[in-house]
Structure formats: structure tokens, C-alpha cells
C-alpha atoms as a PDB file:
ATOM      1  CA  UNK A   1     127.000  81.686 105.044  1.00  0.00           C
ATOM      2  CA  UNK A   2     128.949  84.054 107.147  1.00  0.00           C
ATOM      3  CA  UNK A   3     128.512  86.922 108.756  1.00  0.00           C
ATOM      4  CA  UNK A   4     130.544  89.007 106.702  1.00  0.00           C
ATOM      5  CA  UNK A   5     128.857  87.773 103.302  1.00  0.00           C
ATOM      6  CA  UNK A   6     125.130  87.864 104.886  1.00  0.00           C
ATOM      7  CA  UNK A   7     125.798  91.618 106.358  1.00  0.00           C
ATOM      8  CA  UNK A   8     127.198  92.656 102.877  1.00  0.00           C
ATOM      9  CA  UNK A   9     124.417  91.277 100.739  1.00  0.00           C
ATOM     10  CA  UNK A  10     121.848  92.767 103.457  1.00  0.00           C
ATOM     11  CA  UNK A  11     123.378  96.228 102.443  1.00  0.00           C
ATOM     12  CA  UNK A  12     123.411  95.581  99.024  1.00  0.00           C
ATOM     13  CA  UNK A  13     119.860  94.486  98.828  1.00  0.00           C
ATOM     14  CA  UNK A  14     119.129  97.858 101.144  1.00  0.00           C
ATOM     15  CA  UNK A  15     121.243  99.735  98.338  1.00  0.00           C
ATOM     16  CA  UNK A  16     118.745  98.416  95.366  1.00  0.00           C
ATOM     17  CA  UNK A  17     115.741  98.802  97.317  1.00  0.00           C
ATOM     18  CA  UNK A  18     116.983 102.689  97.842  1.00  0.00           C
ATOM     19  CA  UNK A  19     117.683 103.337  94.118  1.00  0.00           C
ATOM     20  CA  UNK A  20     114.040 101.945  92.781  1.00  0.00           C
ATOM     21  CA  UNK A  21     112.694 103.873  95.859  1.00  0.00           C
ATOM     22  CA  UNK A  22     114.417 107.428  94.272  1.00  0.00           C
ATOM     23  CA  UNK A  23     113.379 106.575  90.727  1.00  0.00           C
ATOM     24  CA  UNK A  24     110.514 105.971  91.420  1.00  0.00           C
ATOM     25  CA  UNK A  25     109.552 109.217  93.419  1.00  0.00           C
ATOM     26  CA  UNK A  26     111.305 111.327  90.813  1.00  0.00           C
ATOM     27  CA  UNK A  27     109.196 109.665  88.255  1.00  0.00           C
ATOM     28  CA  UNK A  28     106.119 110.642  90.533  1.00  0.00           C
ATOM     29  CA  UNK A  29     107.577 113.794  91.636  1.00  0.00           C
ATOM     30  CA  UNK A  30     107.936 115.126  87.743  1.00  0.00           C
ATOM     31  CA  UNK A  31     103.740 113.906  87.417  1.00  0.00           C
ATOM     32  CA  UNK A  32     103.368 115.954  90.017  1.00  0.00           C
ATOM     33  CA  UNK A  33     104.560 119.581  88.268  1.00  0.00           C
ATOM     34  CA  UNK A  34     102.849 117.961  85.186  1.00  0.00           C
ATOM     35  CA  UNK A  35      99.482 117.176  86.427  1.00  0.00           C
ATOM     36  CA  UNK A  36      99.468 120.534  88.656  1.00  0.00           C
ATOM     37  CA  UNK A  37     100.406 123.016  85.943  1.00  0.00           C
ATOM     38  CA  UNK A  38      98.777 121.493  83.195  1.00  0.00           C
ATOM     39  CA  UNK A  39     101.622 121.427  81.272  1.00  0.00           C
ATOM     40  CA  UNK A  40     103.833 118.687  80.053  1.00  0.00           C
ATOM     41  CA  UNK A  41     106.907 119.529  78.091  1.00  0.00           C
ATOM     42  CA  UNK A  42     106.059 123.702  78.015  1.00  0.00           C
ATOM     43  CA  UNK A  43     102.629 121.978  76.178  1.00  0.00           C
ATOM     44  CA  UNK A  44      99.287 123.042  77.604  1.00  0.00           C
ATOM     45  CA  UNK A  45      97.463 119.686  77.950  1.00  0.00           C
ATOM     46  CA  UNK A  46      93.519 119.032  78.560  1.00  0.00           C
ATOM     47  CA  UNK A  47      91.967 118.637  81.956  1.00  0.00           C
ATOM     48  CA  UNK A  48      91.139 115.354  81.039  1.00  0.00           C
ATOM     49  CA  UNK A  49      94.689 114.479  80.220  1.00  0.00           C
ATOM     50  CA  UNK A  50      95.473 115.681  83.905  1.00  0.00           C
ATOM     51  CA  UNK A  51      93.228 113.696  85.486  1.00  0.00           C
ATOM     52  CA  UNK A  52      94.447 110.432  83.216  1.00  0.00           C
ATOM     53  CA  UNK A  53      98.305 111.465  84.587  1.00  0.00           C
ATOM     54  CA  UNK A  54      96.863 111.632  88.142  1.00  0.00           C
ATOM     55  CA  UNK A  55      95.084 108.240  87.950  1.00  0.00           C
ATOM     56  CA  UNK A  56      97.588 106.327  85.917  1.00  0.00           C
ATOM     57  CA  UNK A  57     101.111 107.798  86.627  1.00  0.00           C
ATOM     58  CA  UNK A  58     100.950 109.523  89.778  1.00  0.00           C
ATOM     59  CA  UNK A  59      99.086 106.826  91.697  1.00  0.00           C
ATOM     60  CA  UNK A  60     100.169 104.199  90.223  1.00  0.00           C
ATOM     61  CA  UNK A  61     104.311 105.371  90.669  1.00  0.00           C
ATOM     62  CA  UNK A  62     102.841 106.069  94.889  1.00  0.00           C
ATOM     63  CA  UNK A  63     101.354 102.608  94.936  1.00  0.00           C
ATOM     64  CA  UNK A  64     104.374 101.530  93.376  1.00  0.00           C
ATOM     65  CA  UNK A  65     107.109 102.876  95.726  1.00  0.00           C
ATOM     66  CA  UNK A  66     104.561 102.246  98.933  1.00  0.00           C
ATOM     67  CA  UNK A  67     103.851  98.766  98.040  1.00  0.00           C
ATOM     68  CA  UNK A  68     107.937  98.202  97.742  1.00  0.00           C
ATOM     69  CA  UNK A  69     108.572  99.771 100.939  1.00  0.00           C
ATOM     70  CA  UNK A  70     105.842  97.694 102.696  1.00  0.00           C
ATOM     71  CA  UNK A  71     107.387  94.722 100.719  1.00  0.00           C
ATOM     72  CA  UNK A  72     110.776  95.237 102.544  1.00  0.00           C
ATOM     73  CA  UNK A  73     109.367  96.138 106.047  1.00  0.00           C
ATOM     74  CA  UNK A  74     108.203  92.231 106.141  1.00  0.00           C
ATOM     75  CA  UNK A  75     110.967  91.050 104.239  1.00  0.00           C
ATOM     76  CA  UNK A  76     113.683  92.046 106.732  1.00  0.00           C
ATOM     77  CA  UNK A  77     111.348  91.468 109.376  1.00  0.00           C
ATOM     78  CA  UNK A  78     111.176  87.892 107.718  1.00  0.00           C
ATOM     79  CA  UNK A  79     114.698  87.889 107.267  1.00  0.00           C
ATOM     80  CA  UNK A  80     115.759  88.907 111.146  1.00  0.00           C
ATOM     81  CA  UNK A  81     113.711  85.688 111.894  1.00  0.00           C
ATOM     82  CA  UNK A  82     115.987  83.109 109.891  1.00  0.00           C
ATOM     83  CA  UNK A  83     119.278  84.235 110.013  1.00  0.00           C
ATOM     84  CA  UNK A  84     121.946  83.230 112.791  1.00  0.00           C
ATOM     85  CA  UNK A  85     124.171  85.348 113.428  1.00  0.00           C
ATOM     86  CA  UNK A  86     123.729  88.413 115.765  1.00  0.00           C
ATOM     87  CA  UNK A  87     124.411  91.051 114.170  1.00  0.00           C
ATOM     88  CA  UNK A  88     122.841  90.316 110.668  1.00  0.00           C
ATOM     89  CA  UNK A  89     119.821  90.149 112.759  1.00  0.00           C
ATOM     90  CA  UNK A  90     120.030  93.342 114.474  1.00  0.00           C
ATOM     91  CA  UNK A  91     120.660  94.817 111.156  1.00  0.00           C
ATOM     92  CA  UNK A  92     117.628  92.823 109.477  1.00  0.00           C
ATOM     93  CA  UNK A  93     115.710  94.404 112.285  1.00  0.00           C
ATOM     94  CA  UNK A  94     117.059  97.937 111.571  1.00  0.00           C
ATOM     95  CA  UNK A  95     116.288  97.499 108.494  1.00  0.00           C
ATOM     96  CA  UNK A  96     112.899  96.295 108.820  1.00  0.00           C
ATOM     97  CA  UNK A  97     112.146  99.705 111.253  1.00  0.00           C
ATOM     98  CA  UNK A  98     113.490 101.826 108.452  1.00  0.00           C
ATOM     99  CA  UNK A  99     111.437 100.373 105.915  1.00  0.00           C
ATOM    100  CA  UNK A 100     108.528 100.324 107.708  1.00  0.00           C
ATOM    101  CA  UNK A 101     108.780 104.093 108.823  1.00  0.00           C
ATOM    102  CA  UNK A 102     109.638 104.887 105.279  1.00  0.00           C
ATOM    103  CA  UNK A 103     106.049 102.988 104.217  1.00  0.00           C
ATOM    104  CA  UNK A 104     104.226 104.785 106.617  1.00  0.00           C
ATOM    105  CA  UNK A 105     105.768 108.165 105.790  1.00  0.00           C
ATOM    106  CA  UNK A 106     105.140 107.965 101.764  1.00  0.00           C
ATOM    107  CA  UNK A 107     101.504 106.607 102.143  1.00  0.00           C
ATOM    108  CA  UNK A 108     100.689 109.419 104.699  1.00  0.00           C
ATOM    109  CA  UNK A 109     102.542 111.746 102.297  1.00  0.00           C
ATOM    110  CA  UNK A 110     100.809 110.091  99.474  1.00  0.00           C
ATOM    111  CA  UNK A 111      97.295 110.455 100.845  1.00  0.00           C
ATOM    112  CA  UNK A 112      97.969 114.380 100.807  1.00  0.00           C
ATOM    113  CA  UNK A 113      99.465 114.761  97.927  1.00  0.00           C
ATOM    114  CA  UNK A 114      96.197 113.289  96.804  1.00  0.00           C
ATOM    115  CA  UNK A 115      93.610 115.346  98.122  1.00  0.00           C
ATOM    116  CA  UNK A 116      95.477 118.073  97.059  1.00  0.00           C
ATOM    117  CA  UNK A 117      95.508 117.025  93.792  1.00  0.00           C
ATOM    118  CA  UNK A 118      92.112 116.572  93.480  1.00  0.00           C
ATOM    119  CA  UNK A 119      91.494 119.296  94.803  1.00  0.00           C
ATOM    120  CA  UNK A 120      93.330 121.298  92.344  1.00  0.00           C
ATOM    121  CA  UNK A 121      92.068 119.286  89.158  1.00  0.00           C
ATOM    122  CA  UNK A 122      88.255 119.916  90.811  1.00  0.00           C
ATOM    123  CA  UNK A 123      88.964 123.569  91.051  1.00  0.00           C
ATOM    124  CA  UNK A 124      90.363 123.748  87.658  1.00  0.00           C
ATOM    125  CA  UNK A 125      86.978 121.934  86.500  1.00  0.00           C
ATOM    126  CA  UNK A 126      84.964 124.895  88.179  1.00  0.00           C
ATOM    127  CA  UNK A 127      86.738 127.580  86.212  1.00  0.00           C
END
């Protein structure tokens, strides 16, 4: 394949990977005004229904977006290792580093968002 092909489906991979990456934390992001609130819609919902959007959309759309970013960290890093040509590899590698900062950032920023929502949902529990 040649460089020119190999660099342009890199960045069109990269491209994907960004756009499931937003949809995925503006899926979790809206959860997140949902759950916090308790209201979904303008609807007041139950503090059991908060805790059910916590467990199965907010965590699972984090684990989601986390696990892809971890999943492209190796996969360029896997990718740097087989291709040829320079600089597809230095951009595999790039890559790789972006992903893997990106990974680290959103399960870090995951793990907060976390406490504090428990934190929240246990304090609404005590009133």
C-alpha cells in the first residue's frame, strides 16, 4: 500500500474513532443533567430511577467511550509496529499517544464524575 493511501486511511480511521468518542460523551453528558436533577424531559423521576440511569447509562456510555479509547491506544500502537513506511509510523505513534492520553484523561474524569454522583444520589437518599 502506499504511503499516501495508508496515511489517509490512518486519518480516516482517527476521524471515526473521534465522532463515536463525541456521541458518546454527549449521550453521557445529557445522563449526567438527568441523573443530577432528577429530572428527565422537565419530568420529576424517582430516586430509584436515578440510580438505574447512573448504573446503566452513565457508566455504561464511560465504560463505553474509555474502553474505545484504550482500544485505539494499542491499536495504533499495534499498527506503528507493522507498517513500513516512516511517516505512517510516526503518525501511528502520534496517534497511539493521543489515544492513550485521551483514555487516561476520561477514566480519571470518569472516576470523579462518579463519586460525585454518588455522592449526590446518597445525599438525596438522606433527605
Amino acid at each position: 500500500m502506499s504511503d499516501l493511501i495508508t496515511l489517509v486511511l490512518m486519518i480516516a480511521t482517527t476521524a471515526l474513532g473521534f465522532i463515536s468518542i463525541s456521541v458518546l460523551s454527549r449521550v453521557a453528558y445529557k445522563r449526567t443533567d438527568d441523573i443530577l436533577s432528577g429530572l428527565v424531559n422537565g419530568v420529576s423521576v424517582s430516586l430509584t430511577s436515578r440510580w438505574l440511569l447512573f448504573l446503566h447509562d452513565y457508566l455504561g456510555q464511560a465504560f463505553g467511550g474509555t474502553l474505545l479509547l484504550f482500544i485505539f491506544a494499542v491499536g495504533w500502537l499495534g499498527a506503528s509496529e507493522v507498517v513500513s513506511e516512516p511517516n505512517a509510523k510516526n503518525l501511528a505513534y502520534l496517534l497511539a499517544g493521543a489515544s492513550a492520553w485521551g483514555f487516561l484523561f476520561n477514566l480519571l474524569l470518569s472516576l470523579l464524575w462518579i463519586r460525585h454522583f454518588v455522592s449526590v444520589l446518597r445525599q438525596a437518599e438522606a433527605d
